[in-house]
Protein backbone atom coordinates (compact mmCIF):
# COMPACT_ATOMS: atom_id res chain seq x y z
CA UNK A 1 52.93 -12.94 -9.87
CA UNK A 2 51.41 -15.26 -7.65
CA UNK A 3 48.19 -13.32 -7.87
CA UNK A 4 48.11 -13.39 -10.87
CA UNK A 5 48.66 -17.12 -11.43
CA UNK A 6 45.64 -17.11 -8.84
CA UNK A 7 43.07 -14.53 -10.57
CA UNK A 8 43.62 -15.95 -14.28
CA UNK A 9 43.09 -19.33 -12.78
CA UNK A 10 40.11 -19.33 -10.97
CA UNK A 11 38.86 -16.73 -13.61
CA UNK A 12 37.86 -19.78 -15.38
CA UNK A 13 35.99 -21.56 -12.93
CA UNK A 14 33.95 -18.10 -12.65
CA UNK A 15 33.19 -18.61 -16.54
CA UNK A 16 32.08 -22.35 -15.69
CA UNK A 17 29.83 -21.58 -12.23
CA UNK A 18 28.49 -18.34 -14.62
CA UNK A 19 27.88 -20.38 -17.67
CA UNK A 20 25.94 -23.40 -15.69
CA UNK A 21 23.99 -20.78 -13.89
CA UNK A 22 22.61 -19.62 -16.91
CA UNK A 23 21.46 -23.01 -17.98
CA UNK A 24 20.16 -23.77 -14.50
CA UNK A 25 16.52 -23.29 -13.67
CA UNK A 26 16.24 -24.27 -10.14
CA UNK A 27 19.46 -23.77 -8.41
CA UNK A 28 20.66 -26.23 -5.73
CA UNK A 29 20.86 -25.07 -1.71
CA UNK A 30 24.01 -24.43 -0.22
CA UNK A 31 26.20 -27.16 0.82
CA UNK A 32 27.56 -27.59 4.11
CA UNK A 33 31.21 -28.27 4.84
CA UNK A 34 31.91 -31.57 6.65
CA UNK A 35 34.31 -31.72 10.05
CA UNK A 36 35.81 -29.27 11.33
CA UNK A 37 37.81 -26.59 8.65
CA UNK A 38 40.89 -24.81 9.57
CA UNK A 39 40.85 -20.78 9.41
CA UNK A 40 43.20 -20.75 5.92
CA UNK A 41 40.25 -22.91 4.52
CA UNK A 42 37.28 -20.40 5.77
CA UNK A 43 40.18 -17.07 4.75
CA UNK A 44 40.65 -19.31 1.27
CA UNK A 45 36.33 -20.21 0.58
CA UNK A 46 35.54 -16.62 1.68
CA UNK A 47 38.33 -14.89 -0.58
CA UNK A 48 36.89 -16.75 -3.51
CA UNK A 49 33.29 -15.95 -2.63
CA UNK A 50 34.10 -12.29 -1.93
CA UNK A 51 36.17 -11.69 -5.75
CA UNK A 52 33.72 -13.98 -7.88
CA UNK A 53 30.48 -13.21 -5.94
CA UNK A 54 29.36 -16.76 -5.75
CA UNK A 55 26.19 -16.87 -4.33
CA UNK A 56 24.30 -19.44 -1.88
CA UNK A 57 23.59 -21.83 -4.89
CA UNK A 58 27.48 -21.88 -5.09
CA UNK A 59 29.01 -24.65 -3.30
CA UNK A 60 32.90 -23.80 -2.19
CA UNK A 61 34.75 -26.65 -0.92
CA UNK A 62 38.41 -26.33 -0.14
CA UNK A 63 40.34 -29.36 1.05
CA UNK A 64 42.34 -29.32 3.93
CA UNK A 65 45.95 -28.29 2.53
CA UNK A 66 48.74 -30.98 2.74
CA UNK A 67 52.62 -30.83 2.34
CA UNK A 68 53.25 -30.55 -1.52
CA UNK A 69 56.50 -31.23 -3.59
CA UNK A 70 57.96 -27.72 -2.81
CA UNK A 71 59.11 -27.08 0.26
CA UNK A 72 57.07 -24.08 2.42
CA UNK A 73 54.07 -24.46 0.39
CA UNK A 74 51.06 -26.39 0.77
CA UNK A 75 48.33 -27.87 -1.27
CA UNK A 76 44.87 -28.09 -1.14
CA UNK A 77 42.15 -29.22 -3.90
CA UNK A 78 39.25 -26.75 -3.90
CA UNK A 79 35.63 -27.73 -5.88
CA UNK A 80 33.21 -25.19 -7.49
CA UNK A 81 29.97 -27.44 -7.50
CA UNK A 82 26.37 -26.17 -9.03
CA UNK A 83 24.05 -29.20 -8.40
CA UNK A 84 25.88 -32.16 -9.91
CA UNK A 85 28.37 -30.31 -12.16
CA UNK A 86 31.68 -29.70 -10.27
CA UNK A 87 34.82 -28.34 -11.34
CA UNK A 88 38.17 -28.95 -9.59
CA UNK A 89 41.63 -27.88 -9.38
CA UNK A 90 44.67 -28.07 -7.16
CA UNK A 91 46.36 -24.82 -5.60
CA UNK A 92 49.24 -24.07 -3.65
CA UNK A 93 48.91 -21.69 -0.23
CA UNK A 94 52.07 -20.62 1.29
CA UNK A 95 52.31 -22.08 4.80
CA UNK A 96 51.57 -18.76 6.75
CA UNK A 97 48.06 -18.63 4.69
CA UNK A 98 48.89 -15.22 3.08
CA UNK A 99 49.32 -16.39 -0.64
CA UNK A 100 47.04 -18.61 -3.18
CA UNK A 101 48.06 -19.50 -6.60
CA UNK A 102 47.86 -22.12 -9.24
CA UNK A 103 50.12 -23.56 -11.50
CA UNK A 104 52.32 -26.41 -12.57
CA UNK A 105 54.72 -28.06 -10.37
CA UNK A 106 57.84 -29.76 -12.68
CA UNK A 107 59.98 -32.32 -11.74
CA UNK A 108 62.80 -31.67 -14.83
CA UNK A 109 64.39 -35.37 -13.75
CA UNK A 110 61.01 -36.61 -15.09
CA UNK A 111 59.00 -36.92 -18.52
CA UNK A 112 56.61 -33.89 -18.05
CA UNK A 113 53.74 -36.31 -20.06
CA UNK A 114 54.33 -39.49 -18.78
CA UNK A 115 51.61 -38.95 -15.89
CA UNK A 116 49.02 -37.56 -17.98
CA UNK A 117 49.65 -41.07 -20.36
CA UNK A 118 49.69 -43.21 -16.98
CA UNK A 119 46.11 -41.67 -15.95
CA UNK A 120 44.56 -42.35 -19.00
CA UNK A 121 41.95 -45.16 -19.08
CA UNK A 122 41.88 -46.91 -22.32
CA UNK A 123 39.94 -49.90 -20.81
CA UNK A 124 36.60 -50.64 -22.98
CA UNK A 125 37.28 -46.94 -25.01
CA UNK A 126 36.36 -47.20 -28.99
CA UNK A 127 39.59 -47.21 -30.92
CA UNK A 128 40.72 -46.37 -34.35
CA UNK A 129 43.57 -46.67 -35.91
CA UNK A 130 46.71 -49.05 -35.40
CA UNK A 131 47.05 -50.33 -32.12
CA UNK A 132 50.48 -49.67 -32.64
CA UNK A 133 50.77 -46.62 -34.40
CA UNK A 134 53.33 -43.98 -32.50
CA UNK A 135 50.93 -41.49 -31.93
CA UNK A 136 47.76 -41.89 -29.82
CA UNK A 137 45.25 -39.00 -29.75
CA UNK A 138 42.85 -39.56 -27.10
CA UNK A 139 39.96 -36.89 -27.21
CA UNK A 140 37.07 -36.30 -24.15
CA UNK A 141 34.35 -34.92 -26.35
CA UNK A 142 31.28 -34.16 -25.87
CA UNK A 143 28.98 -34.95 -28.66
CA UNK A 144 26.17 -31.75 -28.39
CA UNK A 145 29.70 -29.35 -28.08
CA UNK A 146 29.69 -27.38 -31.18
CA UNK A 147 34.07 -27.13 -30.68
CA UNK A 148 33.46 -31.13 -30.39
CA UNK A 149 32.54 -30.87 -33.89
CA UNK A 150 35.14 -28.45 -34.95
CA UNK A 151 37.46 -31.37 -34.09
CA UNK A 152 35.55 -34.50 -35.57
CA UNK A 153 35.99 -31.91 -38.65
CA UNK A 154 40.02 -31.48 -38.67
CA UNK A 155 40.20 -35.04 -37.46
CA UNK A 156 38.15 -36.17 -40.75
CA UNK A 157 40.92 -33.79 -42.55
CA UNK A 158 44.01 -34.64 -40.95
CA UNK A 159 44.26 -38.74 -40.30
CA UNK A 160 44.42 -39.00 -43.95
CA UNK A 161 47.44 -37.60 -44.38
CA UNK A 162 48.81 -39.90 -41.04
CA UNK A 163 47.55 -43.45 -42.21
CA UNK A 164 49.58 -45.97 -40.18
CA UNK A 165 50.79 -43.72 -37.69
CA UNK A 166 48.04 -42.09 -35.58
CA UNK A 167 45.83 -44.31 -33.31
CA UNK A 168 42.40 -41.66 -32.44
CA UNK A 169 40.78 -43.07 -28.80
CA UNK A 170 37.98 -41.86 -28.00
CA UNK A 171 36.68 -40.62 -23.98
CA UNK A 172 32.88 -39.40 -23.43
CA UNK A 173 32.71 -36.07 -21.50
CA UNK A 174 29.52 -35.00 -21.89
CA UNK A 175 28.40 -31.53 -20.39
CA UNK A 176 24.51 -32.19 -19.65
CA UNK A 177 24.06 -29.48 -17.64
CA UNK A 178 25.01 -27.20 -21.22
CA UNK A 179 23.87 -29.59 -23.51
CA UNK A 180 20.80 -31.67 -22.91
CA UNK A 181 20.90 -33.86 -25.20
CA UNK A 182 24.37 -35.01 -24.80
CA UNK A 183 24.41 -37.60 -22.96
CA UNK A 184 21.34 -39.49 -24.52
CA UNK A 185 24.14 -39.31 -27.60
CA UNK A 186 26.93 -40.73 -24.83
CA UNK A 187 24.37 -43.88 -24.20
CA UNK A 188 23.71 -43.88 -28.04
CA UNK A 189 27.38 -44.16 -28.84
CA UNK A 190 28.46 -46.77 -26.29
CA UNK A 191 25.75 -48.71 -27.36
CA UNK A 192 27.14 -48.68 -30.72
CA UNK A 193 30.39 -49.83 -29.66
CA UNK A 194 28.85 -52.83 -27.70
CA UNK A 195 26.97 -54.10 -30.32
CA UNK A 196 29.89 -53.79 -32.95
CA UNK A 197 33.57 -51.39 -32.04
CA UNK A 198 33.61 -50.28 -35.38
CA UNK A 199 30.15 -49.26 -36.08
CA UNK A 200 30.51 -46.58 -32.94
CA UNK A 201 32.68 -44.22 -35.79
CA UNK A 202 30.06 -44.38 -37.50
CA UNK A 203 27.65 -43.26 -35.27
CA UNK A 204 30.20 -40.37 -34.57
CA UNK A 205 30.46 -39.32 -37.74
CA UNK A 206 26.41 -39.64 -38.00
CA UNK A 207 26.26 -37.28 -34.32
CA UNK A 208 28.57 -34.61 -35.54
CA UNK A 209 27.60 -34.32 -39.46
CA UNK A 210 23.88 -33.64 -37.99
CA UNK A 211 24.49 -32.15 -35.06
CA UNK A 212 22.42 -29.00 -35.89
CA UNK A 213 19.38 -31.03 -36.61
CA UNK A 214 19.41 -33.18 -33.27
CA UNK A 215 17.15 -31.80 -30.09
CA UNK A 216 16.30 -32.85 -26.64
CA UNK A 217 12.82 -33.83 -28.39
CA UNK A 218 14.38 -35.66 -31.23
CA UNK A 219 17.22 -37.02 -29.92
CA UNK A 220 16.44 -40.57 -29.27
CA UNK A 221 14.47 -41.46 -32.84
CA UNK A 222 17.44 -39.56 -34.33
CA UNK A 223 19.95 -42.06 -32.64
CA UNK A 224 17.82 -45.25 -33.66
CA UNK A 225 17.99 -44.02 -37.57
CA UNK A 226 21.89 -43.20 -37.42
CA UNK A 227 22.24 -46.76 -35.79
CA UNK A 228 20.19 -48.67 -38.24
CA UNK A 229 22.12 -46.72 -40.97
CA UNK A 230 25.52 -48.01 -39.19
CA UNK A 231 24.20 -51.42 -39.87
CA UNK A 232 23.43 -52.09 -36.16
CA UNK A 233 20.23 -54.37 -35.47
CA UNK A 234 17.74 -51.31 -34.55
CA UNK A 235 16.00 -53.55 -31.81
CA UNK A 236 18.80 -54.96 -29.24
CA UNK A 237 20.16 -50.74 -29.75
CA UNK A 238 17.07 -49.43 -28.41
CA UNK A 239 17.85 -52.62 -26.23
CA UNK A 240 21.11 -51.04 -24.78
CA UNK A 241 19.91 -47.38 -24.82
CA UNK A 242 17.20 -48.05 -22.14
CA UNK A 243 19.52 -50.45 -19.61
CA UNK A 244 21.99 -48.84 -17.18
CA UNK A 245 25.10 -50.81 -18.75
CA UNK A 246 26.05 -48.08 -20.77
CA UNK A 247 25.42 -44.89 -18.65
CA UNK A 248 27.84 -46.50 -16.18
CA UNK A 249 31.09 -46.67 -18.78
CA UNK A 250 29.89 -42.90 -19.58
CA UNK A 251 30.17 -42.46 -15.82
CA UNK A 252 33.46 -44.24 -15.63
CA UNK A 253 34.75 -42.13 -18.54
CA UNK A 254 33.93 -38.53 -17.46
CA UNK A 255 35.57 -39.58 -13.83
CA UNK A 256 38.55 -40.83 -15.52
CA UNK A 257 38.47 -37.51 -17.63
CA UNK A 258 38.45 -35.76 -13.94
CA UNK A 259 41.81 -37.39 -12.73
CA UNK A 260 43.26 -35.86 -15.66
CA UNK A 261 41.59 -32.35 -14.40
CA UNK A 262 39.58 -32.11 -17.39
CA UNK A 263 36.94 -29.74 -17.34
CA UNK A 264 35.81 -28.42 -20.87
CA UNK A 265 35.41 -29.97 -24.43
CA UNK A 266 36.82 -30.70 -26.17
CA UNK A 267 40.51 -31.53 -24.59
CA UNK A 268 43.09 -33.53 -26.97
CA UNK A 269 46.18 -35.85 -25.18
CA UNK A 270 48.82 -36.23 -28.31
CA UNK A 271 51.16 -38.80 -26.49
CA UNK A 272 50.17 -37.08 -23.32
CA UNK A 273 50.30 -34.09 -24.06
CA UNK A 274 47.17 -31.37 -23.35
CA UNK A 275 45.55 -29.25 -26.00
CA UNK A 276 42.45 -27.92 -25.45
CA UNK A 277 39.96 -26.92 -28.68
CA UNK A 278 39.91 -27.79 -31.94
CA UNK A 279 42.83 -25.59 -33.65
CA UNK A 280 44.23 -28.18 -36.17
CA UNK A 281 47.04 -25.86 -36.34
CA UNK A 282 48.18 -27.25 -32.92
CA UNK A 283 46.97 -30.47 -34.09
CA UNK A 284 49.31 -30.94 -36.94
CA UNK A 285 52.57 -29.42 -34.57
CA UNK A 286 51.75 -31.49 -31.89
CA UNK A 287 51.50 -34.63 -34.30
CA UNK A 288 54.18 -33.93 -36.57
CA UNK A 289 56.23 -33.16 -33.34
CA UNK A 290 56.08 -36.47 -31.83
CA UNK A 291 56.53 -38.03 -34.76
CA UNK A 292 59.99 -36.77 -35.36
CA UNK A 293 60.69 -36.79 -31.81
CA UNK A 294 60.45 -40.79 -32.25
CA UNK A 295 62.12 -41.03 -35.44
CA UNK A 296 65.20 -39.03 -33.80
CA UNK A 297 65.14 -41.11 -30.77
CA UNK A 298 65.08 -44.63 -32.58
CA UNK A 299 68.09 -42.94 -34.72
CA UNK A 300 69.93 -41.96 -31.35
CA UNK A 301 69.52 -45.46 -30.12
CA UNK A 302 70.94 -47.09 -33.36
């Protein structure tokens, strides 16, 4: 079992290292480890290097393992990096170094979401939607990700039917070692949203209706047109998309999205609560769940 929770984990990161290999053209040199590792870290970095044959362009970094919740297991943090892309996760090795898995520790005395709500950053994020409402569905997106779009499309479907009650924040995650285009979108976007909140859904809706149409090459005319047609003054845009202001809340974003071990586009919190993709199926039970999940605790209070 605990293999298992091990192989389908880091199975995963093998599709991510894999994938960004492909889209990489001049792969980074090895990195070095700093101070002085302990021989579970070397057994744990060589393990991983020996199933997913990660090559010298790989960087492996596995942090030194601490005391975790549970007792007789530890924990350690271990990063898959290729140039600046890095994935991360946390995994548990059983104090005599013999066994490595992954999975989720639960504290049943606690609200299972109420740490994934804490860790979300809404500071300076565009909103829609009552501030109020009793749902808040905060999505990392990415705005070249063609599942990205899948979701603006149920989104576009679904909030109808949920005036009033669903409050839609909105995280940038963009993937610009997959997409190249991306994050020029990201700058486009924020930019929107300084120069009026409300205007950046329309530039979302602009990004995702034309997605097909938008290149590396045409990227940055494309964003000027969609913000003159959001009724944004064309000049002080092209203002914001060539100053740093906006690159560094895109930044801020996709580190905040990292606390919350986010690692792929898009991923949905419903009150907390993780979904990954675009299924509006999910969508809708997840919704529809914590809205009667409210209306029987306000009944229960009564």
């Amino acid at each position: 079992m605990k293999r298992h929770f091990a192989l389908s984990a880091l199975f995963a990161l093998s599709l991510f290292v894999m994938a960004v290999r492909s889209q990489q053209a001049n792969p980074a040199a090895p990195g070095h480890p700093t101070g002085t590792q302990s021989q579970t870290q070397k057994n744990i970095e060589a393990y991983l290097r020996h199933l997913y044959a990660f090559g010298s362009e790989v960087r492996v970094s596995v942090g030194a393992p601490k005391e975790s919740p549970v007792e007789g297991l530890l924990e350690t943090t271990i990063d898959v990096l290729i140039g600046e892309d890095k994935q991360s996760a946390t995994f548990y090795v059983s104090k005599d170094g013999k066994y490595l898995f992954r999975g989720e520790l639960s504290d049943l005395s606690k609200d299972p979401l109420a740490e994934n709500r804490a860790r979300i950053d809404f500071t300076d994020a565009p909103t829609l939607g009552d501030a109020k409402a009793p749902v808040t569905l905060v999505e990392y997106s990415d705005f070249q990700c063609p599942v990205c779009k899948n979701l603006h499309d149920a989104l576009r479907g679904l909030l109808p039917n949920y005036a009033g009650k669903i409050r839609v924040v909105f995280k940038d995650f963009p993937l610009e070692q997959l997409h190249p285009w991306a994050r020029t979108a990201a700058i486009a976007g924020r930019c929107a949203y300084q120069q009026n909140p409300q205007a950046f859904w329309k530039m979302y809706d602009f990004i995702y209706d034309n997605q097909e149409v938008i290149s590396p090459s045409n990227a940055w005319t494309n964003m000027a047109d969609y913000a003159g047609r959001s009724g944004l003054n064309v000049d002080s845009f092209k203002g914001c998309m060539a100053s740093p202001e906006p690159a560094t809340a895109i930044d801020t974003s996709k580190a905040n999205g990292a606390k919350l071990e986010v690692n792929s586009t898009p991923t949905v919190f419903i009150n907390g609560r993780r979904l990954v993709g675009a299924d509006h199926r999910l969508l809708e039970q997840y919704i529809n769940y914590e809205l009667a999940h409210q209306k029987s605790a306000k009944s229960t209070d009564k």
